[in-house]
C-alpha atoms as a PDB file:
ATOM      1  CA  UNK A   1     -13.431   0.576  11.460  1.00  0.00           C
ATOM      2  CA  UNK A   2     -10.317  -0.840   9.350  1.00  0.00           C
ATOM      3  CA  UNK A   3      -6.980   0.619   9.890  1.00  0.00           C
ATOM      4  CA  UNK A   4      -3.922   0.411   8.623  1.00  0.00           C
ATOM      5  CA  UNK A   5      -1.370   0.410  11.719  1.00  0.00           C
ATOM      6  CA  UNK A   6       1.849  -0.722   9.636  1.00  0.00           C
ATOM      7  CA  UNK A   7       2.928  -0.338   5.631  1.00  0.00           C
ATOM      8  CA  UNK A   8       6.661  -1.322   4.883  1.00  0.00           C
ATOM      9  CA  UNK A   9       7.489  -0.853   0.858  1.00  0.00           C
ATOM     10  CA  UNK A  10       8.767  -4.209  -0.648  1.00  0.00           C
ATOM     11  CA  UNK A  11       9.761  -3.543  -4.096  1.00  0.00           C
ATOM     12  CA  UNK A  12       8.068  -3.308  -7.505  1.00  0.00           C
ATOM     13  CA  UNK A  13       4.922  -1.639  -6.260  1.00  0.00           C
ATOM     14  CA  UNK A  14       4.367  -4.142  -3.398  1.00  0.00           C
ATOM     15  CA  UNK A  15       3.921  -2.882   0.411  1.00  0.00           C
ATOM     16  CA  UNK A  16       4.103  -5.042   2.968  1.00  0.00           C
ATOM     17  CA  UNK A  17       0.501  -4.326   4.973  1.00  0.00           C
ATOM     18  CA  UNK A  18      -0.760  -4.688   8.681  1.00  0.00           C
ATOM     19  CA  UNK A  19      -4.558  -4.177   9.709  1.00  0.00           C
ATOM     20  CA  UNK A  20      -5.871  -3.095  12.977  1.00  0.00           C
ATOM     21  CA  UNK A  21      -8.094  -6.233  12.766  1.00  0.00           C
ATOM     22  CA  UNK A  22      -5.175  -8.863  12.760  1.00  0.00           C
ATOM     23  CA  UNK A  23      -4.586  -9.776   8.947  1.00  0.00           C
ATOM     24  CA  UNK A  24      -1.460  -9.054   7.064  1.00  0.00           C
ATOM     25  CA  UNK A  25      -0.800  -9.187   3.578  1.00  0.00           C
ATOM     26  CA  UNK A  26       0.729  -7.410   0.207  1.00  0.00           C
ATOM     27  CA  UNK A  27      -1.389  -4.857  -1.328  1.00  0.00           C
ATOM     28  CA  UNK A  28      -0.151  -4.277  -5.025  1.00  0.00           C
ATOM     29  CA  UNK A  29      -0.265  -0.135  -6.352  1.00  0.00           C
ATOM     30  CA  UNK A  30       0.117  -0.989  -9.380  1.00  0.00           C
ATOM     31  CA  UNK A  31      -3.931  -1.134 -10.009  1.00  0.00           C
ATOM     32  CA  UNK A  32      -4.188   2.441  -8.955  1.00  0.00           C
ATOM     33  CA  UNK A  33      -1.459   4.111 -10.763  1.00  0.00           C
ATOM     34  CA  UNK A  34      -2.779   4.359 -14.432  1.00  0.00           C
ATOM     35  CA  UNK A  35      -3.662   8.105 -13.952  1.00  0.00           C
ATOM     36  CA  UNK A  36      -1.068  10.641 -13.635  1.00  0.00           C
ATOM     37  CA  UNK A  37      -2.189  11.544 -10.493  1.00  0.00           C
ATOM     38  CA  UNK A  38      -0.519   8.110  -8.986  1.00  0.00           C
ATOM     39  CA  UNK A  39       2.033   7.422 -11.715  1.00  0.00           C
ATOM     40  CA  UNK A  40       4.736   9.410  -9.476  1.00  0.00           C
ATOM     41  CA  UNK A  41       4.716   6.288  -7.234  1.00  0.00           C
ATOM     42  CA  UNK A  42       5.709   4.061  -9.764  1.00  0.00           C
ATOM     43  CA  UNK A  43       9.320   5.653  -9.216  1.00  0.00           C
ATOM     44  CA  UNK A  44      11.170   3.985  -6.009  1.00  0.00           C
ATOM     45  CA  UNK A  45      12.695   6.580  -4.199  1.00  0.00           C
ATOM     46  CA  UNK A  46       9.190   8.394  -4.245  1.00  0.00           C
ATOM     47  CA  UNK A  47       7.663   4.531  -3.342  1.00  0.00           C
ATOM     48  CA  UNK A  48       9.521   4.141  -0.933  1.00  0.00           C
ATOM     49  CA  UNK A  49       8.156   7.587   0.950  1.00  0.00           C
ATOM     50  CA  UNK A  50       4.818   5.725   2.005  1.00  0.00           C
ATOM     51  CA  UNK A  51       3.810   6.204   5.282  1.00  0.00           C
ATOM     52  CA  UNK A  52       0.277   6.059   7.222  1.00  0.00           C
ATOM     53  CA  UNK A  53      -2.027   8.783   6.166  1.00  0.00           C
ATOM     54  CA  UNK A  54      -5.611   8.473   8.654  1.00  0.00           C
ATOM     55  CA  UNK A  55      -6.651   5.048   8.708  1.00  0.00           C
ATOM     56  CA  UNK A  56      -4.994   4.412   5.116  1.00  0.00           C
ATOM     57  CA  UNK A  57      -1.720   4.913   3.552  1.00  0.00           C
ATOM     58  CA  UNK A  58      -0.176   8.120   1.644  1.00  0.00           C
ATOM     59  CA  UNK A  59       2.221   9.544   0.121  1.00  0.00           C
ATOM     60  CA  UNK A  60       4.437  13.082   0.766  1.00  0.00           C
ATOM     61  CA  UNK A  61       2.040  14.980  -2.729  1.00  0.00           C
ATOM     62  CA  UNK A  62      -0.999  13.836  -1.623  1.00  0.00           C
ATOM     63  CA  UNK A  63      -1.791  10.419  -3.048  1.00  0.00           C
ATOM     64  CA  UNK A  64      -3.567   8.132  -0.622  1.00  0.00           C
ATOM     65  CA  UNK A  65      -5.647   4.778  -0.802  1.00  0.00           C
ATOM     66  CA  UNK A  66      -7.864   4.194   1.588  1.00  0.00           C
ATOM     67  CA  UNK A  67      -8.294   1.441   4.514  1.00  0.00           C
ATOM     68  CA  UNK A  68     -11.419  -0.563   3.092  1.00  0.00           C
ATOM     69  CA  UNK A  69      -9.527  -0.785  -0.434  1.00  0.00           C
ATOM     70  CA  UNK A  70      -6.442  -1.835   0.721  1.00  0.00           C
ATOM     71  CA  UNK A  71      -8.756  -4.784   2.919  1.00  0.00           C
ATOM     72  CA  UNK A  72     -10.626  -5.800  -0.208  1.00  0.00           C
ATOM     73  CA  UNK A  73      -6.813  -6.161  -1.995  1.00  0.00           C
ATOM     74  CA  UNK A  74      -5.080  -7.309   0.451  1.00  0.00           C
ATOM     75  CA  UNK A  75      -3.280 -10.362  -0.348  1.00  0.00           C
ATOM     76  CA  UNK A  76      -1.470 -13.119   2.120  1.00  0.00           C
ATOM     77  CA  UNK A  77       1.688 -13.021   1.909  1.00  0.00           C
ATOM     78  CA  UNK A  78       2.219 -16.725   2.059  1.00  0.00           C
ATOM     79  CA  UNK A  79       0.419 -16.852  -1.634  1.00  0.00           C
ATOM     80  CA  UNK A  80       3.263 -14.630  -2.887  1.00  0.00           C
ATOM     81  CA  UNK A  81       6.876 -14.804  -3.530  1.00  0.00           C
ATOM     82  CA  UNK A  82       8.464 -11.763  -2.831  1.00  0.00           C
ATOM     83  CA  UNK A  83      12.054 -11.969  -2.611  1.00  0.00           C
END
């Protein structure tokens, strides 16, 4: 089973990602916050607030994503420029 074992916010929706099964990457919110449920995360101080949450990553109201959808996103950070 996936896990996440480390999330680190970047900016502008972007978290830095770590994976109990070696790979590393940026996994983008922005996908998942089109219902109002999620669209709190789209401010930064409230972004920034992500921690681990069981295998995946949440948030201090209650919004999660899960471990497998954050694999199937989960985007090298070599292919991305960040700064």
């Amino acid at each position: 089973m996936i896990a996440v074992i480390k999330v680190v916010p970047i900016k502008n929706s972007l978290l830095q990602v770590s994976l109990s099964d070696g790979r590393e990457g940026i996994f983008n919110i922005m996908p998942y916050c089109t219902s109002d449920y999620f669209k709190e995360i789209l401010q930064d101080d409230y972004f920034r607030q992500v921690r681990l949450f069981f295998r995946g990553i949440g948030w201090p109201h209650g919004q999660d994503i899960g471990p497998d959808t954050i694999a199937n996103d989960l985007v090298p950070a070599e292919t991305l420029k960040v700064a």
